[in-house]
PDB file of N, CA and C in Angstrom:
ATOM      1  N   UNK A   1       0.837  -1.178   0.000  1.00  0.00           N
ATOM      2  CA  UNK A   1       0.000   0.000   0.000  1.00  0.00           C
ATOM      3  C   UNK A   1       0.877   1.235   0.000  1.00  0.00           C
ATOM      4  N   UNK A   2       0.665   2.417  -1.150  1.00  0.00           N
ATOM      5  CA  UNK A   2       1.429   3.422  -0.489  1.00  0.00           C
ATOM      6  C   UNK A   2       0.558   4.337  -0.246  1.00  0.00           C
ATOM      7  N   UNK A   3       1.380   5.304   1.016  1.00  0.00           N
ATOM      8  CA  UNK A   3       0.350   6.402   1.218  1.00  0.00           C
ATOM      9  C   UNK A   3       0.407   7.502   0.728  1.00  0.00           C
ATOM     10  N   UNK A   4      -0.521   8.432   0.610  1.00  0.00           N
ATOM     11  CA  UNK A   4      -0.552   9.544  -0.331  1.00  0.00           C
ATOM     12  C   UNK A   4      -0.047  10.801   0.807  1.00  0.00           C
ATOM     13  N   UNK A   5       0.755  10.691   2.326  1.00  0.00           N
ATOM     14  CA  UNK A   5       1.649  11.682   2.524  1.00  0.00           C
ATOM     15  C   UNK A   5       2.826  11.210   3.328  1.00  0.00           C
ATOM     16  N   UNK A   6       3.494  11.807   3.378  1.00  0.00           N
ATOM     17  CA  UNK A   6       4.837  11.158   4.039  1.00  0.00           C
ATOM     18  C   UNK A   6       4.359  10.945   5.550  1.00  0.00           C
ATOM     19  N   UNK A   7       4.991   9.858   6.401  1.00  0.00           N
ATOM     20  CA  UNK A   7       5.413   9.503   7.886  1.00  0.00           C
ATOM     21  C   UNK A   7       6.234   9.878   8.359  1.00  0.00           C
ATOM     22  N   UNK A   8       6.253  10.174  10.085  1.00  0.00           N
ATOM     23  CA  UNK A   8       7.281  10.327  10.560  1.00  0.00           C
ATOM     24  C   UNK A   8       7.776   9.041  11.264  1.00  0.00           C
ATOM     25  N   UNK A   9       7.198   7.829  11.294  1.00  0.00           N
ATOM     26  CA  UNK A   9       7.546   6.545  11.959  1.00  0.00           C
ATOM     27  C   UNK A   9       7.079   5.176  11.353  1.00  0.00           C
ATOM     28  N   UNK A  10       7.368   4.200  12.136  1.00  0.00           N
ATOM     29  CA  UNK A  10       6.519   3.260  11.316  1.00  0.00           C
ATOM     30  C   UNK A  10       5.352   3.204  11.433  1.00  0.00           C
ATOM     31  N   UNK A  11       4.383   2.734  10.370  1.00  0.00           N
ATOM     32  CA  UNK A  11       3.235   2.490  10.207  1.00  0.00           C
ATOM     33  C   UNK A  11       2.925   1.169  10.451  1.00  0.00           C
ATOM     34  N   UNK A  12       2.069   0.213  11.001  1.00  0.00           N
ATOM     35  CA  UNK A  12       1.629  -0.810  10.719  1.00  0.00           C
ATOM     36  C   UNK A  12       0.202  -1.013  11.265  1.00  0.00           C
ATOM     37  N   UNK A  13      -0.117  -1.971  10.414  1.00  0.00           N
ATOM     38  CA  UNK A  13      -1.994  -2.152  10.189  1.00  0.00           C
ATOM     39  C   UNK A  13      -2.397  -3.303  11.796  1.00  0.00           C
ATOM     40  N   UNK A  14      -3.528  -2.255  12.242  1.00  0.00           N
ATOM     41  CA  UNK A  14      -3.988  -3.404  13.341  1.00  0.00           C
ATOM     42  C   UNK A  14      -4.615  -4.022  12.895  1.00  0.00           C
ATOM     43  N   UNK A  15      -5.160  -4.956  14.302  1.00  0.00           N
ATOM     44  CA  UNK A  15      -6.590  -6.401  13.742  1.00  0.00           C
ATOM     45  C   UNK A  15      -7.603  -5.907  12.827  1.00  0.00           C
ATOM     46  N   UNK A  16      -8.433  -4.786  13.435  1.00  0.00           N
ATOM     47  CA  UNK A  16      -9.786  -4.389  12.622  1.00  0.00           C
ATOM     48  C   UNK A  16      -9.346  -3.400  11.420  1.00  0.00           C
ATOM     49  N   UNK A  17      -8.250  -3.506  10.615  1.00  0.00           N
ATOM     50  CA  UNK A  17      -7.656  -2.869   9.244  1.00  0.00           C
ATOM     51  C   UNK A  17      -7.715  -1.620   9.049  1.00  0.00           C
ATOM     52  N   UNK A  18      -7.458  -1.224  10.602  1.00  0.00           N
ATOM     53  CA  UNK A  18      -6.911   0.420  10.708  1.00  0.00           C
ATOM     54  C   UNK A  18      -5.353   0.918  10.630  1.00  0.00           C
ATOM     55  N   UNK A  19      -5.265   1.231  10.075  1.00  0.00           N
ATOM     56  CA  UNK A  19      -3.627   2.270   9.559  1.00  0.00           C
ATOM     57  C   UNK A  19      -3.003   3.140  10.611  1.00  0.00           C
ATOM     58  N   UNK A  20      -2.032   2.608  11.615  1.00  0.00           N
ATOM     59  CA  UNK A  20      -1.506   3.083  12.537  1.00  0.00           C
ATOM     60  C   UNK A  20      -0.205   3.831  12.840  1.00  0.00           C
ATOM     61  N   UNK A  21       0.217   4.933  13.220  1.00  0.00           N
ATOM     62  CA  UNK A  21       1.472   5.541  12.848  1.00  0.00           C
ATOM     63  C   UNK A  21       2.060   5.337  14.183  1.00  0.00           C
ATOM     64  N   UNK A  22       2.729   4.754  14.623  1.00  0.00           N
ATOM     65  CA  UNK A  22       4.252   4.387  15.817  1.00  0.00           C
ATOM     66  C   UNK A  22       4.826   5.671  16.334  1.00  0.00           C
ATOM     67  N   UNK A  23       4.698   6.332  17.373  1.00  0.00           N
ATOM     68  CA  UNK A  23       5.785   7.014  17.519  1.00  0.00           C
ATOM     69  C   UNK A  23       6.550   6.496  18.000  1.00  0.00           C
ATOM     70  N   UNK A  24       8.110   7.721  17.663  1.00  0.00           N
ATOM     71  CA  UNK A  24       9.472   6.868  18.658  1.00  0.00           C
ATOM     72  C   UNK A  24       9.423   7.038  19.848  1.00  0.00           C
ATOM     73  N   UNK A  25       9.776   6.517  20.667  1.00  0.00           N
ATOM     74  CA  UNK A  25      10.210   7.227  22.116  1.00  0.00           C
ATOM     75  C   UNK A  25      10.442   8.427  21.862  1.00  0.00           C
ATOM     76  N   UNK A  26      11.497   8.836  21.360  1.00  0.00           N
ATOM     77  CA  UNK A  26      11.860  10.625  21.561  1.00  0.00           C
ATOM     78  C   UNK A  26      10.207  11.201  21.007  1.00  0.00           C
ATOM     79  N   UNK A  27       9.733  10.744  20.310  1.00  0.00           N
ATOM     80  CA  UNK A  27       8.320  11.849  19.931  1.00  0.00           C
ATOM     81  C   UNK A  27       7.514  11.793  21.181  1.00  0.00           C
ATOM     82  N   UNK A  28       7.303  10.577  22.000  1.00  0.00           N
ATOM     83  CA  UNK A  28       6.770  10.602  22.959  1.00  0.00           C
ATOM     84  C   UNK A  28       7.212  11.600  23.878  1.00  0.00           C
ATOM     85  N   UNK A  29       8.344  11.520  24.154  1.00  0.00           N
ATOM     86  CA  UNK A  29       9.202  12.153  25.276  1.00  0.00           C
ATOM     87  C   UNK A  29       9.870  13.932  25.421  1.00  0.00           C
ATOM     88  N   UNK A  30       9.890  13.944  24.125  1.00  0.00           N
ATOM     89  CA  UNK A  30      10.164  15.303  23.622  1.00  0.00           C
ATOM     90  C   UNK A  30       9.099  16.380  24.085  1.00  0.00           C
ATOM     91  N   UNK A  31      10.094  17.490  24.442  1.00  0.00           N
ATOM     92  CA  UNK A  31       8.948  18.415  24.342  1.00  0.00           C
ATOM     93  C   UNK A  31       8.919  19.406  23.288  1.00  0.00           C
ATOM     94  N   UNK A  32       7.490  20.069  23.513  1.00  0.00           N
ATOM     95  CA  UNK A  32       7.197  21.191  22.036  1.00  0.00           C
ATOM     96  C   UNK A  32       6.918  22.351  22.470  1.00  0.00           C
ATOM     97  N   UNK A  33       6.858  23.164  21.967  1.00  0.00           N
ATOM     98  CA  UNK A  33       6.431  24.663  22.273  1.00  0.00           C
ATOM     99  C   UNK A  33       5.220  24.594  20.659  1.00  0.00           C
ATOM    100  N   UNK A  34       4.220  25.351  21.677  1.00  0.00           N
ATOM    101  CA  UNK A  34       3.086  25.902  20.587  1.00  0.00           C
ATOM    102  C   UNK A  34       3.366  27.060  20.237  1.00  0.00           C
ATOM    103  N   UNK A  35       3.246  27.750  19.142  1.00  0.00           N
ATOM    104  CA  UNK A  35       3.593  29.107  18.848  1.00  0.00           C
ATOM    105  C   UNK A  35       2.497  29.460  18.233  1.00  0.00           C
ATOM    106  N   UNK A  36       2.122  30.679  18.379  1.00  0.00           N
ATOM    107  CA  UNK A  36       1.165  31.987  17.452  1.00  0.00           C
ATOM    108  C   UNK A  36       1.907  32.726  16.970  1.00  0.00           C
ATOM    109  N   UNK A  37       1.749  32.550  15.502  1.00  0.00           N
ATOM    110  CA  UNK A  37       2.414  33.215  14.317  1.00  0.00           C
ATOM    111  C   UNK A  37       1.256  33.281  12.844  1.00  0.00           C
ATOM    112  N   UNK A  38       1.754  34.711  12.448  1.00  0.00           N
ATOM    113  CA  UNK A  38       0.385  35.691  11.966  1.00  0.00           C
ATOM    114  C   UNK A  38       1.828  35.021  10.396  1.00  0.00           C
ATOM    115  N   UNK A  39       1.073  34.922   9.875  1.00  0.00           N
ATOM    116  CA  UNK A  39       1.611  34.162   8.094  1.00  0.00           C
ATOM    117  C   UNK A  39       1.889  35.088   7.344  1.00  0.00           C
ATOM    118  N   UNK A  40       0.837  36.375   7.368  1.00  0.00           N
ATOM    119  CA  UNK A  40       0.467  37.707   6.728  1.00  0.00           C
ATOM    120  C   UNK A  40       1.969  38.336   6.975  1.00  0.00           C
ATOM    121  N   UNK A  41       1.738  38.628   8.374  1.00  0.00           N
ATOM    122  CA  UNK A  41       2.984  39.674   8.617  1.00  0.00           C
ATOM    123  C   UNK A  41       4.275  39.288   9.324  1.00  0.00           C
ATOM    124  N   UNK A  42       4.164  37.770   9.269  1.00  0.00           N
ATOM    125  CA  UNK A  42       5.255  37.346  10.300  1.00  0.00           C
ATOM    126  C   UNK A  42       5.641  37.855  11.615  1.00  0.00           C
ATOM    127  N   UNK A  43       4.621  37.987  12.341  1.00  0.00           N
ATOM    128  CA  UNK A  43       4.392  38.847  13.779  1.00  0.00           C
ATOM    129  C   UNK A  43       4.377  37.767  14.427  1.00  0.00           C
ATOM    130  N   UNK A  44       5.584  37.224  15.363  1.00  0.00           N
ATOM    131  CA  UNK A  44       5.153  36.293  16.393  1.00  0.00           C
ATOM    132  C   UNK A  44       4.041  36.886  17.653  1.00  0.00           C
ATOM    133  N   UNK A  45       3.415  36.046  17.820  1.00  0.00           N
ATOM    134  CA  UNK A  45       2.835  36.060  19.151  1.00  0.00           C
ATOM    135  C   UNK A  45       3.095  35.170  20.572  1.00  0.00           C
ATOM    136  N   UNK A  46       4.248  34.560  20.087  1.00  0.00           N
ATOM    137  CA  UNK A  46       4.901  34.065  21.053  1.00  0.00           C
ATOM    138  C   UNK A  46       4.853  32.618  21.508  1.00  0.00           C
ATOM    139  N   UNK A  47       5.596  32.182  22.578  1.00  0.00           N
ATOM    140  CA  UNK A  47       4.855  30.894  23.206  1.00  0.00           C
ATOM    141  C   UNK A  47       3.960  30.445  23.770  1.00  0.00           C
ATOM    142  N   UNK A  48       2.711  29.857  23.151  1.00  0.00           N
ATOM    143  CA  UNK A  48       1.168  29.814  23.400  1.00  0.00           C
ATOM    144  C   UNK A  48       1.373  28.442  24.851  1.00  0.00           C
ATOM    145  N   UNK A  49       2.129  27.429  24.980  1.00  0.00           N
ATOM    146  CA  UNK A  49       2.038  26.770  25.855  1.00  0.00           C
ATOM    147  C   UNK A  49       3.595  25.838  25.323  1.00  0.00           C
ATOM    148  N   UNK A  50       3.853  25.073  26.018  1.00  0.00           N
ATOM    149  CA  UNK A  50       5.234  23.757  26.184  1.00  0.00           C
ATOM    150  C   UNK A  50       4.322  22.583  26.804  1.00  0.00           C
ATOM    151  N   UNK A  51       4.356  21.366  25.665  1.00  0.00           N
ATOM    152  CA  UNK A  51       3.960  20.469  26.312  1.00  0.00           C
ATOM    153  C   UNK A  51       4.706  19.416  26.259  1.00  0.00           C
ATOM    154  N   UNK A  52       4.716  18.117  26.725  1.00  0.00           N
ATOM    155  CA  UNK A  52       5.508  16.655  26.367  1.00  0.00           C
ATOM    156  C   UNK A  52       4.549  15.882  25.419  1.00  0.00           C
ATOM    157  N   UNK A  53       5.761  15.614  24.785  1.00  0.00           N
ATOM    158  CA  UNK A  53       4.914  14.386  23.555  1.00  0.00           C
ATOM    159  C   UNK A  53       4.334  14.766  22.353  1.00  0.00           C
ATOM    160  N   UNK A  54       4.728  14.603  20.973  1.00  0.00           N
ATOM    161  CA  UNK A  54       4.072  15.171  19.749  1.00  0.00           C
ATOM    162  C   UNK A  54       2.858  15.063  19.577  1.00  0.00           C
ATOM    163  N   UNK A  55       2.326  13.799  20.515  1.00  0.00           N
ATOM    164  CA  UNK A  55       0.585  13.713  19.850  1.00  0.00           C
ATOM    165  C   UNK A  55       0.046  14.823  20.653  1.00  0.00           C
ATOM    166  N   UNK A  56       0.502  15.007  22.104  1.00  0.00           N
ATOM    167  CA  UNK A  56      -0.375  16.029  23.296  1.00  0.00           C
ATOM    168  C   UNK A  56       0.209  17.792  22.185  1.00  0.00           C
ATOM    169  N   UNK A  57       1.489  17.695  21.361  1.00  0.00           N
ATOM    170  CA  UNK A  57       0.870  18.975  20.898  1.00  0.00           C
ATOM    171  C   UNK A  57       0.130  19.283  19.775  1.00  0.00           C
ATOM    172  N   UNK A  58      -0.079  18.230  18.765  1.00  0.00           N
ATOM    173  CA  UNK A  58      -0.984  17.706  17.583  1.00  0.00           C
ATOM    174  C   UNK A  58      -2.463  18.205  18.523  1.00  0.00           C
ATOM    175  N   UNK A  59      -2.618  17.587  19.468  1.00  0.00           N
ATOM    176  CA  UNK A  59      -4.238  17.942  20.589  1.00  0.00           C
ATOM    177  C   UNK A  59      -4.086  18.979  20.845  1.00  0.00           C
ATOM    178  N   UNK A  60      -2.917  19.572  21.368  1.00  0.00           N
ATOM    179  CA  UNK A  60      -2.918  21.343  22.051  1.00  0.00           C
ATOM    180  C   UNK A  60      -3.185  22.432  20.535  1.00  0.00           C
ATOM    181  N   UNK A  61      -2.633  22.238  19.563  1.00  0.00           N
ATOM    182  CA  UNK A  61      -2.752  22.958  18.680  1.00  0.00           C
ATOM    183  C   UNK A  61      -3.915  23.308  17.582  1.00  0.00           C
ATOM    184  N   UNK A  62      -4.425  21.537  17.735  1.00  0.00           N
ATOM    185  CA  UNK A  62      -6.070  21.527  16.873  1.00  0.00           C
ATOM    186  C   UNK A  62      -7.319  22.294  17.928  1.00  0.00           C
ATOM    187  N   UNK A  63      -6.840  22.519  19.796  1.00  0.00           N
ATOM    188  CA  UNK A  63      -7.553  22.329  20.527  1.00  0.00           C
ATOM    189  C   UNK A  63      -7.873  24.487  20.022  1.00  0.00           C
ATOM    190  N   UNK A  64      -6.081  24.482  20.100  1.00  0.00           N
ATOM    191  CA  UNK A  64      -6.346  26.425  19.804  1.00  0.00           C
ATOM    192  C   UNK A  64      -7.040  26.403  18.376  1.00  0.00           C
ATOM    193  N   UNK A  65      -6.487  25.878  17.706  1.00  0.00           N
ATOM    194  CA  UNK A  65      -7.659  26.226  16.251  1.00  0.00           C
ATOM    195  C   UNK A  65      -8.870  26.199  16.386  1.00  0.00           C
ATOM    196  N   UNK A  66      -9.523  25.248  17.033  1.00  0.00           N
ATOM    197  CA  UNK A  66     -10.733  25.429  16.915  1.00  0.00           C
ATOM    198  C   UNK A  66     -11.314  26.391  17.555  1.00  0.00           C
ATOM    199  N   UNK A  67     -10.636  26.649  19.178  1.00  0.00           N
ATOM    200  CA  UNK A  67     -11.133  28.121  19.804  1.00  0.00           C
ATOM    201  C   UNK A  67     -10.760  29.055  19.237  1.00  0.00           C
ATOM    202  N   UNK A  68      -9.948  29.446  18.053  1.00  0.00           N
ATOM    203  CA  UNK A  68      -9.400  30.437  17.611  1.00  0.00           C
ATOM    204  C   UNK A  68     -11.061  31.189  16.450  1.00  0.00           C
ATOM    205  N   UNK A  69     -10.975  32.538  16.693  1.00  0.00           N
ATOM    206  CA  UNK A  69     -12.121  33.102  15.765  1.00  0.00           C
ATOM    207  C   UNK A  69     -11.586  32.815  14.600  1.00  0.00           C
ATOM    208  N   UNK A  70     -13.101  32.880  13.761  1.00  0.00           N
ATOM    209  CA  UNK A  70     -12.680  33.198  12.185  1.00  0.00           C
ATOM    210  C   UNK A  70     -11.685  34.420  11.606  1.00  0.00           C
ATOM    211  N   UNK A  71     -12.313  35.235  12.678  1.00  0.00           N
ATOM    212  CA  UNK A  71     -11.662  37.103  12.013  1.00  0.00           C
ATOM    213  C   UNK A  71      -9.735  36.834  12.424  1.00  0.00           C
ATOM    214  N   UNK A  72      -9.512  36.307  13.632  1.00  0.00           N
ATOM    215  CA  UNK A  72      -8.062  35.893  13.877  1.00  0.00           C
ATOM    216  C   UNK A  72      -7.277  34.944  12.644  1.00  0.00           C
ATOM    217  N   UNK A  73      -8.349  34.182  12.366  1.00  0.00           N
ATOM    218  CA  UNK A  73      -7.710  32.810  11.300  1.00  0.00           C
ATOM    219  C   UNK A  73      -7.773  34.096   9.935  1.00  0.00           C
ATOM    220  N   UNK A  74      -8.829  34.697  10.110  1.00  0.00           N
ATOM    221  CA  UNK A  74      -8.832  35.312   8.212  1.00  0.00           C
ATOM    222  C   UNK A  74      -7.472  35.878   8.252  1.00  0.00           C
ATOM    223  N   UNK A  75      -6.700  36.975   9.374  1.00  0.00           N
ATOM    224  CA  UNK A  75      -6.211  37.889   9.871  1.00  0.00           C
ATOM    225  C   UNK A  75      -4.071  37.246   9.275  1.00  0.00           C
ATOM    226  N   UNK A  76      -4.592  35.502   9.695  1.00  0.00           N
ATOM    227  CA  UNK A  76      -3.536  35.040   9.034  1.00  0.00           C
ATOM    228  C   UNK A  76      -2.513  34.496  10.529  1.00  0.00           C
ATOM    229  N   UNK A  77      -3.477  34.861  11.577  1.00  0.00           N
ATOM    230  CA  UNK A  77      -2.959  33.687  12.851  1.00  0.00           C
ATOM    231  C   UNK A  77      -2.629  32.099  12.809  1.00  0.00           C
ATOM    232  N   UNK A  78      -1.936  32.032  13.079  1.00  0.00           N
ATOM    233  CA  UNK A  78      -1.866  30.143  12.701  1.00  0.00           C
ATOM    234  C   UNK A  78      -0.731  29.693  13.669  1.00  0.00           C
ATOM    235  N   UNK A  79      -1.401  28.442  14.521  1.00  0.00           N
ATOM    236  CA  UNK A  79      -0.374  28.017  15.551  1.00  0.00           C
ATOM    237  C   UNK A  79       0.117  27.061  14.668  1.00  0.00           C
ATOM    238  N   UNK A  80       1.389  26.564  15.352  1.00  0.00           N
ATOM    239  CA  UNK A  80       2.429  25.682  15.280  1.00  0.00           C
ATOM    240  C   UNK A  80       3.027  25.436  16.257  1.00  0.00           C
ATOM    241  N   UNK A  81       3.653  23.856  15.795  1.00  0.00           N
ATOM    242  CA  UNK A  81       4.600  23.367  17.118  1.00  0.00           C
ATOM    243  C   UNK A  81       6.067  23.143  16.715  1.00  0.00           C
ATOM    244  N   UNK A  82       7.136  23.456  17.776  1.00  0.00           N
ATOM    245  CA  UNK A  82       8.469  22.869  17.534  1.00  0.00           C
ATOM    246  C   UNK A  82       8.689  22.169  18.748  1.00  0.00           C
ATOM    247  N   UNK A  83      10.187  21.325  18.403  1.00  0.00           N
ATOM    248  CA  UNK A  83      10.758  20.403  19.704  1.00  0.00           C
ATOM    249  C   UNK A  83      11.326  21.500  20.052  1.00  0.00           C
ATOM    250  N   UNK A  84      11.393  21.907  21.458  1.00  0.00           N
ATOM    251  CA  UNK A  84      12.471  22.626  22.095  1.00  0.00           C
ATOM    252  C   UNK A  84      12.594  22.026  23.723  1.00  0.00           C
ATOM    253  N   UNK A  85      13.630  22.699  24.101  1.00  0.00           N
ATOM    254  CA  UNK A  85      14.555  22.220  25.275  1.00  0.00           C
ATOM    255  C   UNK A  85      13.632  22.883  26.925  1.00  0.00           C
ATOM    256  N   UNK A  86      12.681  23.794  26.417  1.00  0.00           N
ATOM    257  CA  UNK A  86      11.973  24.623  27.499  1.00  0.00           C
ATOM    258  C   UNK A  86      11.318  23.057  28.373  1.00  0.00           C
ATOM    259  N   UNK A  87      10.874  23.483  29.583  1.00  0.00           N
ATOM    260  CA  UNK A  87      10.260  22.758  30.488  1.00  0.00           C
ATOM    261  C   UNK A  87       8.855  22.546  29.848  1.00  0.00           C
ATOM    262  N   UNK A  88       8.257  21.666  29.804  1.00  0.00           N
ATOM    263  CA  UNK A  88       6.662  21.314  29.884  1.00  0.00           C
ATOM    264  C   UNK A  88       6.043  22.211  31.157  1.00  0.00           C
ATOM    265  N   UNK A  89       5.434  22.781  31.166  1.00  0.00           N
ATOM    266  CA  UNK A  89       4.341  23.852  31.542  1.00  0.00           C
ATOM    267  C   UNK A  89       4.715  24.856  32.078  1.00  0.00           C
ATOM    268  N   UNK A  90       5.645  25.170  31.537  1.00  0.00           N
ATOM    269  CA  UNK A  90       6.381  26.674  31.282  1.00  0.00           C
ATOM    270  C   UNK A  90       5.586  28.155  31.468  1.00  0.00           C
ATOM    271  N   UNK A  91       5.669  28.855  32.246  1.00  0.00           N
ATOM    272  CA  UNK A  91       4.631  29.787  31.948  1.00  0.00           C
ATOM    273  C   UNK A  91       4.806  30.260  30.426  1.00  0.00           C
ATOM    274  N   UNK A  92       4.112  30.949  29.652  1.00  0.00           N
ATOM    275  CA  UNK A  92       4.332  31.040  28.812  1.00  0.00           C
ATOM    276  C   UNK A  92       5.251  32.435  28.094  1.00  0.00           C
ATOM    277  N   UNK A  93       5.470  33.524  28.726  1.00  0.00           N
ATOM    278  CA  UNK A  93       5.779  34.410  28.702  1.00  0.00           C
ATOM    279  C   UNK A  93       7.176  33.963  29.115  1.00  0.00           C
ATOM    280  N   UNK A  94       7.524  33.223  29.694  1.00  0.00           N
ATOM    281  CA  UNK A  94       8.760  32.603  30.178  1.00  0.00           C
ATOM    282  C   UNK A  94       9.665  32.233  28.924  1.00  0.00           C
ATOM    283  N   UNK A  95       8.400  30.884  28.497  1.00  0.00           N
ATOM    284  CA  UNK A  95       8.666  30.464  27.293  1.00  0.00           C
ATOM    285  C   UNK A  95       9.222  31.014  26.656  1.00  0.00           C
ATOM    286  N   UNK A  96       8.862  31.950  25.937  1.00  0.00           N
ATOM    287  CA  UNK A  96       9.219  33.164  24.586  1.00  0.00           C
ATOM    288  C   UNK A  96      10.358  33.719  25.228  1.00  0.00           C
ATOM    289  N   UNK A  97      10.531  34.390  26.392  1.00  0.00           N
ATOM    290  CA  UNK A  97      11.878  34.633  25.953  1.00  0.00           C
ATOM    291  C   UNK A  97      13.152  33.340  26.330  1.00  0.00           C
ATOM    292  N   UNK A  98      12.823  32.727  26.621  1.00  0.00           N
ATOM    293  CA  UNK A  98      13.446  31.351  26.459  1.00  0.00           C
ATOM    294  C   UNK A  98      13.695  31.142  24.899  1.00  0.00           C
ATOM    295  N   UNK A  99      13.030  30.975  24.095  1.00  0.00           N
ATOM    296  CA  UNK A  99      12.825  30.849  22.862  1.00  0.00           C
ATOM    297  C   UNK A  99      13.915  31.574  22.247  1.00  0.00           C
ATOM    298  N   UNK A 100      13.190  32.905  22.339  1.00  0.00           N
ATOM    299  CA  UNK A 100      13.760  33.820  21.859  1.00  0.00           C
ATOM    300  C   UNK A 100      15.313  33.586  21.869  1.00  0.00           C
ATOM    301  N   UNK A 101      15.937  33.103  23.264  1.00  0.00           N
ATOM    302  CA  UNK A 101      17.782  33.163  23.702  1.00  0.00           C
ATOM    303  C   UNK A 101      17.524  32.420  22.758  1.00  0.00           C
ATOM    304  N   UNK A 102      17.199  30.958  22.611  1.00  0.00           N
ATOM    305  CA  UNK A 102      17.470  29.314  21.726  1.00  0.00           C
ATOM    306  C   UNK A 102      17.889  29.708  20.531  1.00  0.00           C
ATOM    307  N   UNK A 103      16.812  30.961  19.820  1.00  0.00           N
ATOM    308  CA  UNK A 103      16.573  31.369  18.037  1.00  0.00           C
ATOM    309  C   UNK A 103      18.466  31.770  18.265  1.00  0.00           C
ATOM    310  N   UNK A 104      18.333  33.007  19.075  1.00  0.00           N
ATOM    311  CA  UNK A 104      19.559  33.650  18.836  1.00  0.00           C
ATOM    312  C   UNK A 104      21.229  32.873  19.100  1.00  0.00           C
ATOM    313  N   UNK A 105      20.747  32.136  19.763  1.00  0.00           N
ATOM    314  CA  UNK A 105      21.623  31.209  19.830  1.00  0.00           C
ATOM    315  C   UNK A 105      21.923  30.384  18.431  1.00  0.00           C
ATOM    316  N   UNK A 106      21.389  29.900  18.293  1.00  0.00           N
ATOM    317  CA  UNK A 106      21.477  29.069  17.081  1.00  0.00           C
ATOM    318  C   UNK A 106      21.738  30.081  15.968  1.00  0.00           C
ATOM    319  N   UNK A 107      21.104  31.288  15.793  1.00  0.00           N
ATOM    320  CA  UNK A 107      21.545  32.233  14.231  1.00  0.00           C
ATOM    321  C   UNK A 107      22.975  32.630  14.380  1.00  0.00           C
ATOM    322  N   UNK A 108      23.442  32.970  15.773  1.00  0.00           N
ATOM    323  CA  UNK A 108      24.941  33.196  15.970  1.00  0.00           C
ATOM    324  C   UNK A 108      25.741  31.953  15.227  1.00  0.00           C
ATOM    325  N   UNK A 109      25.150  30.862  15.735  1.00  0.00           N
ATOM    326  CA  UNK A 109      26.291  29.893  15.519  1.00  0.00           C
ATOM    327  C   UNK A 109      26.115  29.340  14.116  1.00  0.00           C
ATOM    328  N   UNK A 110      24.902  29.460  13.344  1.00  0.00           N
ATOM    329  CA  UNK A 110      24.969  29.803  12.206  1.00  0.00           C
ATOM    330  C   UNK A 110      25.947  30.732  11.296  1.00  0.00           C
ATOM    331  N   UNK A 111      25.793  32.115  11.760  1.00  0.00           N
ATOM    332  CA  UNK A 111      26.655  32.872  11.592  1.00  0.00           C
ATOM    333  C   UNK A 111      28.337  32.510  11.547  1.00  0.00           C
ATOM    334  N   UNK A 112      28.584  32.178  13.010  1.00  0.00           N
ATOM    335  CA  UNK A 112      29.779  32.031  13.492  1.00  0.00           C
ATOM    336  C   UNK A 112      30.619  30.847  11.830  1.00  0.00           C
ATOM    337  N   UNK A 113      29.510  29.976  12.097  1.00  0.00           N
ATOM    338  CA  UNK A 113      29.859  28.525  10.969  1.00  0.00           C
ATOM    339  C   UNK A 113      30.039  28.951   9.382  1.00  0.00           C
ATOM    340  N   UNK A 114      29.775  30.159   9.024  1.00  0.00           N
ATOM    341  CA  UNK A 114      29.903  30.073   7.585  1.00  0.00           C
ATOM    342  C   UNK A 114      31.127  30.864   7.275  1.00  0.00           C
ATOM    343  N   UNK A 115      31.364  30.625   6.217  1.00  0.00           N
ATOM    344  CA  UNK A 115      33.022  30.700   5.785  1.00  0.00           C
ATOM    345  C   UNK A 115      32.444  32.642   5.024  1.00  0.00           C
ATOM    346  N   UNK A 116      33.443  33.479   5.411  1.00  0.00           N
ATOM    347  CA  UNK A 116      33.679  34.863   5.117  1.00  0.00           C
ATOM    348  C   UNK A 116      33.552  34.753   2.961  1.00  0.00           C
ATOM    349  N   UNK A 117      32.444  35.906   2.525  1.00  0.00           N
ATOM    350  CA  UNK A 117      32.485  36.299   1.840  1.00  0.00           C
ATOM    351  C   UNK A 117      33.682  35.955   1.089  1.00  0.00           C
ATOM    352  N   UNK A 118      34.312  35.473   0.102  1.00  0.00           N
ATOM    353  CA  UNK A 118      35.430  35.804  -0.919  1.00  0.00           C
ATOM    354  C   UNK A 118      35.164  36.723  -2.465  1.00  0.00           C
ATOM    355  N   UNK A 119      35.862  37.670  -1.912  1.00  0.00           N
ATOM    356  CA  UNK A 119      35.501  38.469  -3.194  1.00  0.00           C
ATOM    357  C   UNK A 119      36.827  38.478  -4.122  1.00  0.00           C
ATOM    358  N   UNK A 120      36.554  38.575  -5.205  1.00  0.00           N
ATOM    359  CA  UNK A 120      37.995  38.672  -6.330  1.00  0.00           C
ATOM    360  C   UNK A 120      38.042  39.347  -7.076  1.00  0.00           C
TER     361      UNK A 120
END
């Protein structure tokens, strides 16, 4: 059978011929940060919550969409999740600038890693 979108684990079929996706341990175990981010203007709104486990933020994130208004969704609001290193139930304001150090951290060492302009 193939499927018509990519996996992140294995798949395999139970007894009653339902299509099941495996997480790994680390998806279980990992934590995520939810984010509010506007698509339109690229305006973060920050860290909406930190939870453990990819499926609990798959639930945290469908849970804000659906409370989220229409006029917010037209507006171009849209949550998302990443793995990050923050604590599970983080206040959230905490979160973000937590975040925030992680981003800058990582663009430095981005930075730091690429080889200087050569001009000739």
């Amino acid at each position: 059978m193939k499927l018509a979108y990519p996996v992140a684990g294995p798949v395999s079929r139970s007894a009653d011929t339902h299509w099941t996706l495996s997480l790994t341990s680390d998806d279980n175990n990992a934590t995520y940060a939810i984010i509010l981010h506007n698509v339109r203007t690229y305006r973060s709104a920050g860290v909406i919550a930190v939870v453990r486990g990819k499926r609990k933020a798959e639930i945290t994130v469908k849970e804000f969409q659906d409370a989220q208004s229409s006029s917010d969704h037209h507006e171009g609001w849209r949550y998302f999740f990443e793995k990050t290193s923050i604590a599970p139930g983080t206040d959230p304001s905490e979160a973000t600038q937590l975040r925030q150090a992680e981003l800058e951290m990582r663009e430095s060492k981005d930075t730091d890693s690429e080889p200087p302009n050569s001009q000739t």
